[in-house]
C-alpha atoms as a PDB file:
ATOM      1  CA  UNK A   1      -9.219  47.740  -7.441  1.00  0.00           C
ATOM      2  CA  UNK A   2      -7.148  44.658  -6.879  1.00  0.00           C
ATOM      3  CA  UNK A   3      -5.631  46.130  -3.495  1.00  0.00           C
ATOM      4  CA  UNK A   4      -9.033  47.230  -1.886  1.00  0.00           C
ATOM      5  CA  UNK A   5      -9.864  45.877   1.178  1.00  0.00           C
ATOM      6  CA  UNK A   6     -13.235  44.338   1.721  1.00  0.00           C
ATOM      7  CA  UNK A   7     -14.136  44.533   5.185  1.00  0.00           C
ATOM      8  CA  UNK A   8     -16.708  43.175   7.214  1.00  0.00           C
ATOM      9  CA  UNK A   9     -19.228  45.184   8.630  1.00  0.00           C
ATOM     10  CA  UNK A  10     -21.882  44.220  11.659  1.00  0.00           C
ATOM     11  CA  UNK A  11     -24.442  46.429  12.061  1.00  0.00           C
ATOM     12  CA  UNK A  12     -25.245  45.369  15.696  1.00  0.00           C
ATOM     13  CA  UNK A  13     -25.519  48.040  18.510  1.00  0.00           C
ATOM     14  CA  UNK A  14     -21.911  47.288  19.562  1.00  0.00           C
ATOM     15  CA  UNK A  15     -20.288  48.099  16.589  1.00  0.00           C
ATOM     16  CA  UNK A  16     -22.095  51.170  15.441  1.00  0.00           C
ATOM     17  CA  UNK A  17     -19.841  53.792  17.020  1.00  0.00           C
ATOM     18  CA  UNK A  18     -16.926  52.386  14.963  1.00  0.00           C
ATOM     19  CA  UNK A  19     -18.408  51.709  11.771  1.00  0.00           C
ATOM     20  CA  UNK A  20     -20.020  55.406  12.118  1.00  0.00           C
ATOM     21  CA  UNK A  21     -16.859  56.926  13.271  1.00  0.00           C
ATOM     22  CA  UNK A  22     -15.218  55.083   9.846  1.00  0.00           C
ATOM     23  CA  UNK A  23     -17.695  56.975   8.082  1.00  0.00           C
ATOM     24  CA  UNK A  24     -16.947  59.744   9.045  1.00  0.00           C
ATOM     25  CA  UNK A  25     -12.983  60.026   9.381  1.00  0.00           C
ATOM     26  CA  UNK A  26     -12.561  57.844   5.787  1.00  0.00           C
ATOM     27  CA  UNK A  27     -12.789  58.870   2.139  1.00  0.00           C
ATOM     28  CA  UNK A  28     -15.772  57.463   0.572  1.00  0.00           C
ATOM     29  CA  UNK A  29     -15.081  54.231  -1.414  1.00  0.00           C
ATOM     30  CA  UNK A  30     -11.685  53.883   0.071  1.00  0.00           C
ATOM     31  CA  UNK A  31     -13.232  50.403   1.194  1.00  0.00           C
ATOM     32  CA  UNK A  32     -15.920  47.790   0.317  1.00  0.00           C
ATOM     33  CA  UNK A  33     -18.075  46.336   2.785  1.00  0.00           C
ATOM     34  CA  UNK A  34     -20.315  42.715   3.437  1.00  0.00           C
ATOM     35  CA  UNK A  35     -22.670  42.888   5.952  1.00  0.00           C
ATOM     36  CA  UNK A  36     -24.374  40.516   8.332  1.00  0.00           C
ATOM     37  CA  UNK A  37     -24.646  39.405  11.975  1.00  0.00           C
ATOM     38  CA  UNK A  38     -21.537  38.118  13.521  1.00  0.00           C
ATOM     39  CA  UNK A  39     -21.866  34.211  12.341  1.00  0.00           C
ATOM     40  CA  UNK A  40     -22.582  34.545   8.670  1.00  0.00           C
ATOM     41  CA  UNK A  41     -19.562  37.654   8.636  1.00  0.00           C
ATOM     42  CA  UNK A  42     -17.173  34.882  10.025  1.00  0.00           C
ATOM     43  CA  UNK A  43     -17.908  32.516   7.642  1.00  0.00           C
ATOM     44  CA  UNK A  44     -17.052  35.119   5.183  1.00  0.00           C
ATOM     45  CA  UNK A  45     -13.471  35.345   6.781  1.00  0.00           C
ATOM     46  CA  UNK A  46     -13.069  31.817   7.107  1.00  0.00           C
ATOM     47  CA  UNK A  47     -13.840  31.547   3.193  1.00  0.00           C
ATOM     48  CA  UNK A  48     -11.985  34.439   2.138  1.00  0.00           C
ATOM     49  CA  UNK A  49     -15.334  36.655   0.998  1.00  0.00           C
ATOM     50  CA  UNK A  50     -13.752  39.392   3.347  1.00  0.00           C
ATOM     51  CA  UNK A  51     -10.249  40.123   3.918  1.00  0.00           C
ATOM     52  CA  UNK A  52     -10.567  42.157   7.642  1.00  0.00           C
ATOM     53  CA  UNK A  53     -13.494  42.224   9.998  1.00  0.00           C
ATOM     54  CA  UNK A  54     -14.512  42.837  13.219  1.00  0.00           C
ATOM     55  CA  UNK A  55     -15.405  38.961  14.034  1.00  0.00           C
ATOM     56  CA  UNK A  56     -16.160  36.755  17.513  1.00  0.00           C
ATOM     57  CA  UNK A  57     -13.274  35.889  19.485  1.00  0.00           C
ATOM     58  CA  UNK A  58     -13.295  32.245  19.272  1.00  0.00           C
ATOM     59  CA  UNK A  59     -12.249  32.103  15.585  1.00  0.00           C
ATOM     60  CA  UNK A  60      -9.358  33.848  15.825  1.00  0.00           C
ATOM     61  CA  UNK A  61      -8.835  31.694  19.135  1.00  0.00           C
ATOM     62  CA  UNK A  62      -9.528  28.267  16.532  1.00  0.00           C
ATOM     63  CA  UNK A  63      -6.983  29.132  14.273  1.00  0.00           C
ATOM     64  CA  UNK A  64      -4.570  31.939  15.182  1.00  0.00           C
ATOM     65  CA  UNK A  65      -2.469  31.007  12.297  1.00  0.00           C
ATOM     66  CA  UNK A  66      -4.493  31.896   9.868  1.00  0.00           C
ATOM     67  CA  UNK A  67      -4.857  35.097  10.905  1.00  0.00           C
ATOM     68  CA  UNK A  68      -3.259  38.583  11.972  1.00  0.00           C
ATOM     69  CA  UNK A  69      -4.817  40.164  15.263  1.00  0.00           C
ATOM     70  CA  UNK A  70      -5.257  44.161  14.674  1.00  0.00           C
ATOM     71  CA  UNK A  71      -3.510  44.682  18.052  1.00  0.00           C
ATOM     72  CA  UNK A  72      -5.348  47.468  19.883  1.00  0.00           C
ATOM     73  CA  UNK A  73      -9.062  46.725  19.130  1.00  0.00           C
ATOM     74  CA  UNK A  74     -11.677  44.509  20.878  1.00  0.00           C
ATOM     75  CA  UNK A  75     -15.193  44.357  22.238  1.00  0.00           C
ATOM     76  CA  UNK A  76     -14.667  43.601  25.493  1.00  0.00           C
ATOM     77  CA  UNK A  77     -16.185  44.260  28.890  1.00  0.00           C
ATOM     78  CA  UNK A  78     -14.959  44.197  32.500  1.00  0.00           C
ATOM     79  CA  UNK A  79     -18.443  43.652  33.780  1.00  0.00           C
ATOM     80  CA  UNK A  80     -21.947  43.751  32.331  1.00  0.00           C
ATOM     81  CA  UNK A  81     -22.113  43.992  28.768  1.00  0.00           C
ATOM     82  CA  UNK A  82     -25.880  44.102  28.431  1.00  0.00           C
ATOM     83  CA  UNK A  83     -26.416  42.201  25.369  1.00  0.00           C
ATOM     84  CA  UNK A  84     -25.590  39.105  26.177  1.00  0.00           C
ATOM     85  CA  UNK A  85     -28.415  37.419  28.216  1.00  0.00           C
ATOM     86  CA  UNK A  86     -29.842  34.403  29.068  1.00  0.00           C
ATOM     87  CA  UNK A  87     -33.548  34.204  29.810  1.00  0.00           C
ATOM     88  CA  UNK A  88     -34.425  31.429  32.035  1.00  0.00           C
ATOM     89  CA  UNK A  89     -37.280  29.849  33.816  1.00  0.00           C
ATOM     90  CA  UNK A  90     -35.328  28.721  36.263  1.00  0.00           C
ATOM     91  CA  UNK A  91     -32.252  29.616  38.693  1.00  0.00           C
ATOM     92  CA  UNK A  92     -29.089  28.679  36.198  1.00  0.00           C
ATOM     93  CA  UNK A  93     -27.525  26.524  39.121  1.00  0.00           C
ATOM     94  CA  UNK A  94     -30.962  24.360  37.980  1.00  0.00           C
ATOM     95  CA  UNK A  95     -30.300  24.142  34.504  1.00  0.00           C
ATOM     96  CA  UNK A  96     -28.786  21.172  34.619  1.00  0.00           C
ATOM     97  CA  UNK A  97     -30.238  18.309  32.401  1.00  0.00           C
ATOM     98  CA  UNK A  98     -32.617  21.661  30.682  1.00  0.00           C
ATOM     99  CA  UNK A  99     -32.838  22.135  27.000  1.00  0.00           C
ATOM    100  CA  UNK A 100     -31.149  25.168  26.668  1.00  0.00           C
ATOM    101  CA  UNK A 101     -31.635  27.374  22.890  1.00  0.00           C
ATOM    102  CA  UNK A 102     -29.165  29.432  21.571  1.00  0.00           C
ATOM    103  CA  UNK A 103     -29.457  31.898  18.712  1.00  0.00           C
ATOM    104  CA  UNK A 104     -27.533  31.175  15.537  1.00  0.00           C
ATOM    105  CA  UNK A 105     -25.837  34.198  14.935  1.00  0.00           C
ATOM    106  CA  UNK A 106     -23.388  33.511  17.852  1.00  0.00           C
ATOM    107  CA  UNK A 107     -20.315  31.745  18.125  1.00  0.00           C
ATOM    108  CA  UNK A 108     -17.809  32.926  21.149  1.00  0.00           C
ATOM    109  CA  UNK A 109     -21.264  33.913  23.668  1.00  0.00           C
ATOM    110  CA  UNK A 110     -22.328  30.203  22.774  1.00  0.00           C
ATOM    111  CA  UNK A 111     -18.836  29.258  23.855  1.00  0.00           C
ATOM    112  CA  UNK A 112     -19.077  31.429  26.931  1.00  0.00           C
ATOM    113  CA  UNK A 113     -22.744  29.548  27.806  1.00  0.00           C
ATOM    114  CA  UNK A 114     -21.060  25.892  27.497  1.00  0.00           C
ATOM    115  CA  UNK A 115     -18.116  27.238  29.572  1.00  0.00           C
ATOM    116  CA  UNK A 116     -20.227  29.284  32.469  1.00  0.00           C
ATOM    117  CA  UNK A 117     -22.762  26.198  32.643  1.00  0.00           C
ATOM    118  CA  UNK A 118     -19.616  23.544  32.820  1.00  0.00           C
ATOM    119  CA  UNK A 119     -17.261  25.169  34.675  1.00  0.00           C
ATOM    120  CA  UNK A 120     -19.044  27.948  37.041  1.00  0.00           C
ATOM    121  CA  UNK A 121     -21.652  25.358  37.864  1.00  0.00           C
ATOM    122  CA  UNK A 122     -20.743  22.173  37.172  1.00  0.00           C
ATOM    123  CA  UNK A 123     -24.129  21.386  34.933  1.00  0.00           C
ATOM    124  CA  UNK A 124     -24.535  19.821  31.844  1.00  0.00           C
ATOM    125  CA  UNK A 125     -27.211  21.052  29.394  1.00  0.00           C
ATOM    126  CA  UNK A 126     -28.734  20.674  26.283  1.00  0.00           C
ATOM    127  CA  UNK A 127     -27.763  23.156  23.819  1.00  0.00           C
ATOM    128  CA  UNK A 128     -29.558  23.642  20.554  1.00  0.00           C
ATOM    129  CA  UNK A 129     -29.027  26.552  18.334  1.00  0.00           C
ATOM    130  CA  UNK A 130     -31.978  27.900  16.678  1.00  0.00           C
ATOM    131  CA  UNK A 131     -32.725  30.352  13.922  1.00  0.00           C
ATOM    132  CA  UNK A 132     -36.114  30.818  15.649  1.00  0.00           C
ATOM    133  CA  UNK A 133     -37.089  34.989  15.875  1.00  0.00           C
ATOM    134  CA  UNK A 134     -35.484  35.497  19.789  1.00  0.00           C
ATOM    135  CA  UNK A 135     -39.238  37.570  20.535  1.00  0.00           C
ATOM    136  CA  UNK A 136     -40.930  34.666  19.494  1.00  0.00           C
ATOM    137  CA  UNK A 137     -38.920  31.893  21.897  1.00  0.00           C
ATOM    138  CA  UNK A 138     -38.731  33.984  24.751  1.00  0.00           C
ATOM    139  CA  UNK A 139     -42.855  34.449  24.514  1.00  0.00           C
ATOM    140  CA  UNK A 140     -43.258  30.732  24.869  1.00  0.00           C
ATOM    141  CA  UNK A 141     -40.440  30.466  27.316  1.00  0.00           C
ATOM    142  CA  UNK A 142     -41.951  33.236  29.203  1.00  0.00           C
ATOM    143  CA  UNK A 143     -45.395  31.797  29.384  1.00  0.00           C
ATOM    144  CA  UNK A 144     -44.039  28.112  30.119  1.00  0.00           C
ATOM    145  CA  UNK A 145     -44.537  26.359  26.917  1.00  0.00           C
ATOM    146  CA  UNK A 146     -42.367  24.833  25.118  1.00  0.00           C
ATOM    147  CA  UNK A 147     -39.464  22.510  25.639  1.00  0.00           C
ATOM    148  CA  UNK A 148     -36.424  25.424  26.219  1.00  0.00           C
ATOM    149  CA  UNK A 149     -36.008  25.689  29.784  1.00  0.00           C
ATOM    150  CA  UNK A 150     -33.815  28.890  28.947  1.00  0.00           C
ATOM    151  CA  UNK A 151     -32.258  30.897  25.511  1.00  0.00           C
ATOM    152  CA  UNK A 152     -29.275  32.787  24.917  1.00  0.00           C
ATOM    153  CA  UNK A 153     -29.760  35.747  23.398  1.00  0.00           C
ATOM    154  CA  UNK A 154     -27.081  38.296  21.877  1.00  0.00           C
ATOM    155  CA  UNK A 155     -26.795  42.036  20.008  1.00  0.00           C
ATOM    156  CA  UNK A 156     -29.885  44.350  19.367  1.00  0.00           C
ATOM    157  CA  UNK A 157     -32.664  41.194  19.737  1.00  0.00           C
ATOM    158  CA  UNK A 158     -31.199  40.921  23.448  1.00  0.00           C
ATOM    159  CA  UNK A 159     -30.863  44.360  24.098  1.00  0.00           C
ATOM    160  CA  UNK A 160     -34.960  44.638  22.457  1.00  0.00           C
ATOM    161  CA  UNK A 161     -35.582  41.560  24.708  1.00  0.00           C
ATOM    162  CA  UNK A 162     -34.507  42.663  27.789  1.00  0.00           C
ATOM    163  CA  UNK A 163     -36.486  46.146  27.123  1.00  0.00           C
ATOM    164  CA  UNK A 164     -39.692  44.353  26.747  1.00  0.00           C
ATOM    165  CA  UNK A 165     -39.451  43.283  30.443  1.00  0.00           C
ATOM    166  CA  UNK A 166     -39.247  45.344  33.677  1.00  0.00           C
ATOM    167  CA  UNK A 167     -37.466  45.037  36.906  1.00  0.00           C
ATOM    168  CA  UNK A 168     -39.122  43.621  39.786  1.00  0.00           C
ATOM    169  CA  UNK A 169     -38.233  46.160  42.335  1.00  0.00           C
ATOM    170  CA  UNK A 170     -35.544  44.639  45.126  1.00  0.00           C
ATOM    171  CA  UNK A 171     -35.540  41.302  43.027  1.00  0.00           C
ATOM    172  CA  UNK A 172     -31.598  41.615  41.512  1.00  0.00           C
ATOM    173  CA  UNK A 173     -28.742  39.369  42.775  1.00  0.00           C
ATOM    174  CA  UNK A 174     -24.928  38.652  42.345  1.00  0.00           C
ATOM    175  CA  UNK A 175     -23.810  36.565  39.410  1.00  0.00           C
ATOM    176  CA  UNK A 176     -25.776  38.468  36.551  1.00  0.00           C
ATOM    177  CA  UNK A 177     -29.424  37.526  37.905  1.00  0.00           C
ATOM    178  CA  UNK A 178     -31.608  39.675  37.427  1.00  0.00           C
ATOM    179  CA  UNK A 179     -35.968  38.861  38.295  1.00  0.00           C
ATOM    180  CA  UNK A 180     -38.309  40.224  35.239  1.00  0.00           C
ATOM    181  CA  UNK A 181     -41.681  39.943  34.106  1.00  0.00           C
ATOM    182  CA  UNK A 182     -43.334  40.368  31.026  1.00  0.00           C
ATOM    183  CA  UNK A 183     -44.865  43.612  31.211  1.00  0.00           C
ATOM    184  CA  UNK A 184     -47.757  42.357  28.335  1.00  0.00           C
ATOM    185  CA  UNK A 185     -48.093  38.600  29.622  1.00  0.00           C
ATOM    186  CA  UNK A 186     -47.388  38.622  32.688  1.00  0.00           C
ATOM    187  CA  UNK A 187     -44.585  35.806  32.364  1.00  0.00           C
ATOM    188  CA  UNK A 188     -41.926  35.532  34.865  1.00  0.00           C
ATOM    189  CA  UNK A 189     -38.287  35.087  33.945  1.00  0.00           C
ATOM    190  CA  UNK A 190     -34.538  34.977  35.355  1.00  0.00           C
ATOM    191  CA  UNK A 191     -32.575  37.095  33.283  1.00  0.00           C
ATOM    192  CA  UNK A 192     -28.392  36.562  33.724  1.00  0.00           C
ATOM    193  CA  UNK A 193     -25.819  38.408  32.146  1.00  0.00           C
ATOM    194  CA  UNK A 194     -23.026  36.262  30.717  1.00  0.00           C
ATOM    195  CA  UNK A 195     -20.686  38.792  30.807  1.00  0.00           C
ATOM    196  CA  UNK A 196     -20.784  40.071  34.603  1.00  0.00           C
ATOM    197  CA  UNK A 197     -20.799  36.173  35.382  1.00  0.00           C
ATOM    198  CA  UNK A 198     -17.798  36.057  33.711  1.00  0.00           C
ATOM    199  CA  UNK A 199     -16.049  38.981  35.089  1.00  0.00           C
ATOM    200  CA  UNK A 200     -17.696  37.848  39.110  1.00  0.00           C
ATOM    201  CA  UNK A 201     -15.793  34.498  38.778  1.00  0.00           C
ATOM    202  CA  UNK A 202     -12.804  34.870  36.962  1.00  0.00           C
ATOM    203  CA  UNK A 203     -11.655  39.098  38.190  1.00  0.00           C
ATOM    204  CA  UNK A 204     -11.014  39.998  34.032  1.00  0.00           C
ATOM    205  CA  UNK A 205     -12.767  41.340  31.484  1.00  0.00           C
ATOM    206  CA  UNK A 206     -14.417  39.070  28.385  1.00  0.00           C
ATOM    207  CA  UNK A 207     -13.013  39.931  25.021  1.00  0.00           C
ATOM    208  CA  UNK A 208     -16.704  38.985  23.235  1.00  0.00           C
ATOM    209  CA  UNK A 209     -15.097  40.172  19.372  1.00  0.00           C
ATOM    210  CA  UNK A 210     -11.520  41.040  17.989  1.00  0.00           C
ATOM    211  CA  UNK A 211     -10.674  42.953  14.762  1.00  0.00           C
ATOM    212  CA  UNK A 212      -8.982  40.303  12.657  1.00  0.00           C
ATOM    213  CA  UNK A 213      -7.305  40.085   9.093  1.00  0.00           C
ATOM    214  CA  UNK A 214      -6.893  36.967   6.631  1.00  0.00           C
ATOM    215  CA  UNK A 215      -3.511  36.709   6.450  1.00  0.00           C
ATOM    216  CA  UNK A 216      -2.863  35.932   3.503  1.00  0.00           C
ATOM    217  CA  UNK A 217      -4.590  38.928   2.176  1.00  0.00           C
ATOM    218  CA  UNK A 218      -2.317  40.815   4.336  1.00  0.00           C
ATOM    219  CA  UNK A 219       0.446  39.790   2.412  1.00  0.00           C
ATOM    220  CA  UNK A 220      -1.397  40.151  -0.622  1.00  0.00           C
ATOM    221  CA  UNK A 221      -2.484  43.831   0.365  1.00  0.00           C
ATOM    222  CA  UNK A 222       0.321  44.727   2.669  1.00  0.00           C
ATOM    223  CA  UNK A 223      -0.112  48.646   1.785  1.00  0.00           C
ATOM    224  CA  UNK A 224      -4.007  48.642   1.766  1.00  0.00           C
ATOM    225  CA  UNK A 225      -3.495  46.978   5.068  1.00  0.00           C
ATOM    226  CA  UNK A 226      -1.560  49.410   6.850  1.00  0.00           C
ATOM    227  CA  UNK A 227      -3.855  52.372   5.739  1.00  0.00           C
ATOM    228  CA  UNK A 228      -6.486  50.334   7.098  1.00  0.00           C
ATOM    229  CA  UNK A 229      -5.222  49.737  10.643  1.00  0.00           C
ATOM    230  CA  UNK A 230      -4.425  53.603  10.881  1.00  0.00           C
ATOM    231  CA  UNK A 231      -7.919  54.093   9.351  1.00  0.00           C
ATOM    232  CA  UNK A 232      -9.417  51.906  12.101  1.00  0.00           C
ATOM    233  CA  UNK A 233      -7.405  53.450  15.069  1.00  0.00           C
ATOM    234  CA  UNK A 234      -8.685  57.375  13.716  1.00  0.00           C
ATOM    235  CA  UNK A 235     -12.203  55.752  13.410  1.00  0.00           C
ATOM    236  CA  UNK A 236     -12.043  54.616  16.429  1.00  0.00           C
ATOM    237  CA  UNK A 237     -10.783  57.647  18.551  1.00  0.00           C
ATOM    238  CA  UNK A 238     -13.663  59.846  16.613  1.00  0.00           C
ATOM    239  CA  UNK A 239     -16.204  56.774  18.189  1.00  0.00           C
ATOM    240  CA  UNK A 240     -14.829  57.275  21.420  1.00  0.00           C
ATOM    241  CA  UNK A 241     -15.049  61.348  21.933  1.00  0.00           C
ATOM    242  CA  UNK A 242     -18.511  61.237  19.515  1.00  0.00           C
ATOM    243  CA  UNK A 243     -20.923  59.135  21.588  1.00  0.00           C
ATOM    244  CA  UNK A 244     -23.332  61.442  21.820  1.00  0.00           C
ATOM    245  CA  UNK A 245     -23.768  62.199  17.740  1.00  0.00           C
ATOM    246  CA  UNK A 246     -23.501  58.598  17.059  1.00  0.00           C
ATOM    247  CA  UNK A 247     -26.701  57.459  19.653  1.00  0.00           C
ATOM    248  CA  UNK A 248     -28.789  60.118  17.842  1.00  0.00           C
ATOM    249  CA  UNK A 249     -28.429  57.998  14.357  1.00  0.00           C
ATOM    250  CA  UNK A 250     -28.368  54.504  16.083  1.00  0.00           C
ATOM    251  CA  UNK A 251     -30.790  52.042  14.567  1.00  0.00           C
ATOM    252  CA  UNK A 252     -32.310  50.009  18.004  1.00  0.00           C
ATOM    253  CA  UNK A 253     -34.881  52.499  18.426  1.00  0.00           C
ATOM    254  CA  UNK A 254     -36.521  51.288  21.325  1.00  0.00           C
ATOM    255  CA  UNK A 255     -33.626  52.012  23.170  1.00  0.00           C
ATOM    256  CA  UNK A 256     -33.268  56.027  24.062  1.00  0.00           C
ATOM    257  CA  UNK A 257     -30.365  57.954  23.623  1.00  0.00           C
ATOM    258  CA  UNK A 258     -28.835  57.974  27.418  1.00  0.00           C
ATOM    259  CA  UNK A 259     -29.798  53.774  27.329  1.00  0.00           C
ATOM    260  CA  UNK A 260     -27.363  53.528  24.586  1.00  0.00           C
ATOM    261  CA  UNK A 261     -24.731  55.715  25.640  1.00  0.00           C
ATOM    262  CA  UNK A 262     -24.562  53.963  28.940  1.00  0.00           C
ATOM    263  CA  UNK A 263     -24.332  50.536  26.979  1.00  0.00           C
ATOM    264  CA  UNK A 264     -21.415  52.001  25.040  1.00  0.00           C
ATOM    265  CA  UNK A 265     -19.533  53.037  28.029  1.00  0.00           C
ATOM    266  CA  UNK A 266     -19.668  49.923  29.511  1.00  0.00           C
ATOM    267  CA  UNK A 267     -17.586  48.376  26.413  1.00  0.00           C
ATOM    268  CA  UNK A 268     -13.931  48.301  26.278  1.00  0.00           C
ATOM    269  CA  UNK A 269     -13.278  49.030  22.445  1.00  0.00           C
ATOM    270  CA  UNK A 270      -9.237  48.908  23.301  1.00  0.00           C
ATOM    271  CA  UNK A 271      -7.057  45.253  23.815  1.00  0.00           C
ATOM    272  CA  UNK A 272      -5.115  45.715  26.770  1.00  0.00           C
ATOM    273  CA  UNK A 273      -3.072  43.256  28.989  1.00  0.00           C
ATOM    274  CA  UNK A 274      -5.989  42.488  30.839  1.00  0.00           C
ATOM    275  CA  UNK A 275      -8.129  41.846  27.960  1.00  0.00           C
ATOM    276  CA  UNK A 276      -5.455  39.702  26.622  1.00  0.00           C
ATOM    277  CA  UNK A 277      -4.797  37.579  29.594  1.00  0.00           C
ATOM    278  CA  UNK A 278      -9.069  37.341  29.390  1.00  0.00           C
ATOM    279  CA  UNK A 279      -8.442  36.245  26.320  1.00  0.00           C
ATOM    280  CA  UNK A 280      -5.590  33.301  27.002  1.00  0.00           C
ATOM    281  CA  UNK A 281      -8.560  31.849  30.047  1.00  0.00           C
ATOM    282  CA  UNK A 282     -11.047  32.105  27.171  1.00  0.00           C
ATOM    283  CA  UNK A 283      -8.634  29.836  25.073  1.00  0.00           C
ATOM    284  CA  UNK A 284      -7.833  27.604  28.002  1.00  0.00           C
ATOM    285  CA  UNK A 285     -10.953  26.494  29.054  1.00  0.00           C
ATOM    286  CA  UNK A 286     -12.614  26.457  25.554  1.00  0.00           C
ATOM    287  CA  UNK A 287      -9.779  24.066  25.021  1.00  0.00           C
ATOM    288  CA  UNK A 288     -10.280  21.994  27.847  1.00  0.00           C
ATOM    289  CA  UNK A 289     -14.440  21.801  27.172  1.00  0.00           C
ATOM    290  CA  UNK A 290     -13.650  20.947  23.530  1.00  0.00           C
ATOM    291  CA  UNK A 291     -14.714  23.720  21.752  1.00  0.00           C
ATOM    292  CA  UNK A 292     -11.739  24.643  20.084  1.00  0.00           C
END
């Protein structure tokens, strides 16, 4: 049908409840659907391959007139969000001058690295973004090989990263630090939550992903469009009051049922005044770093 939306669909931990609760609460076939992690989805926005998605912050933030914010939706966080994280060898206020790897399906955490390292700290790094397996650079970061002094993971390979290692008992700190070891090798790590950092020095939450539309497919599609944001707003009010059923179908199984609840409740899934004035100092100092 030449008025059917295609939407985008990310299949990462964060998402789940909403995507679920649109299966659920809308006809089958109402929609079509492209998956894929968050950077190769965007570049189906950008393009035009999708005409609404769920997408990273910092391209609606690169070119707001291009498209229409679904007011209302977000995935945000006004503290840890506990799949963002960036495993280091060292203390981050040492990471100056480092080679720092980050994963390429991310574009706003990246963002949020550049921007935590350069204005939080004052360091300048070396960023590279790899499409290296995350298990496989944290192993050689973890036993000190390699040239990465610290990576940036994001989604369900964080969330699996971070399971593979275990607390050190008394060893946590302000500013997202947390002291791990590799349970198998015996590796030591620093493990620092981007989002908490965020939230510790600026008092608002981070607005990580916003629902977004092409606009000129809104125009185009102006009646599929509407059904669509009322579809979203049901789907997400069944995610919100369905937690429970949706952690028992989750895909990250490593991660139990009460571990993923917990990381859902942690996630702000509305777009508030707060999360919009996050938002605006997300904008500002991407701006002033360059990134936008």
């Amino acid at each position: 049908m030449s008025g059917q939306m295609r939407i985008g669909r990310i299949f990462y931990l964060n998402l789940y409840p909403i995507f679920h609760g649109l299966d659920k609460t809308v006809p089958e076939g109402r929609y079509t659907y492209f998956d894929g992690h968050p950077a190769r989805v965007n570049g189906e926005l950008r393009t035009g391959g999708v005409d609404a998605s769920p997408s990273s912050s910092i391209v609606y933030l690169k070119a707001p007139g291009d498209f229409s914010l679904i007011e209302g939706h977000s995935i945000s966080a006004g503290g840890p969000i506990r799949s963002i994280y960036l495993f280091s060898r060292y203390p981050i206020e040492r990471l100056g001058g480092k080679v720092i790897g980050v994963t390429n399906q991310t574009e706003t955490s990246a963002a949020l690295l550049h921007i935590t390292l350069r204005k939080f700290y004052g360091l300048d790094a070396a960023i590279r973004v790899t499409a290296r397996p995350a298990g496989e650079v944290l192993d050689k970061i973890g036993r000190g090989g390699g040239r990465l002094g610290a990576y940036l993971a994001i989604g369900d390979d964080a969330m699996r990263a971070r399971k593979k290692f275990g607390e050190e008992p008394g060893r946590g700190s302000p500013g997202g630090k947390l002291q791990v070891y590799d349970r198998d090798a015996g590796g030591g790590l620093l493990v620092y939550d981007l989002g908490e950092i965020w939230c510790e020095k600026t008092g608002l939450p981070f607005v990580f992903a916003l629902w977004i539309a092409r606009k000129d497919r809104v125009a185009e599609k102006r009646r599929a469009f509407k059904q669509f944001r009322e579809d979203l707003e049901c789907a997400k009010g069944y995610a919100l009051s369905h937690f429970e059923e949706a952690a028992r179908r989750q895909p990250v199984k490593e991660l139990s049922r009460q571990e993923v609840m917990r990381y859902w409740e942690g996630i702000t899934y509305g777009l508030g005044p707060s999360e919009k004035k996050g938002l605006r100092l997300f904008g500002k100092y991407a701006r002033e770093l360059g990134l936008l």
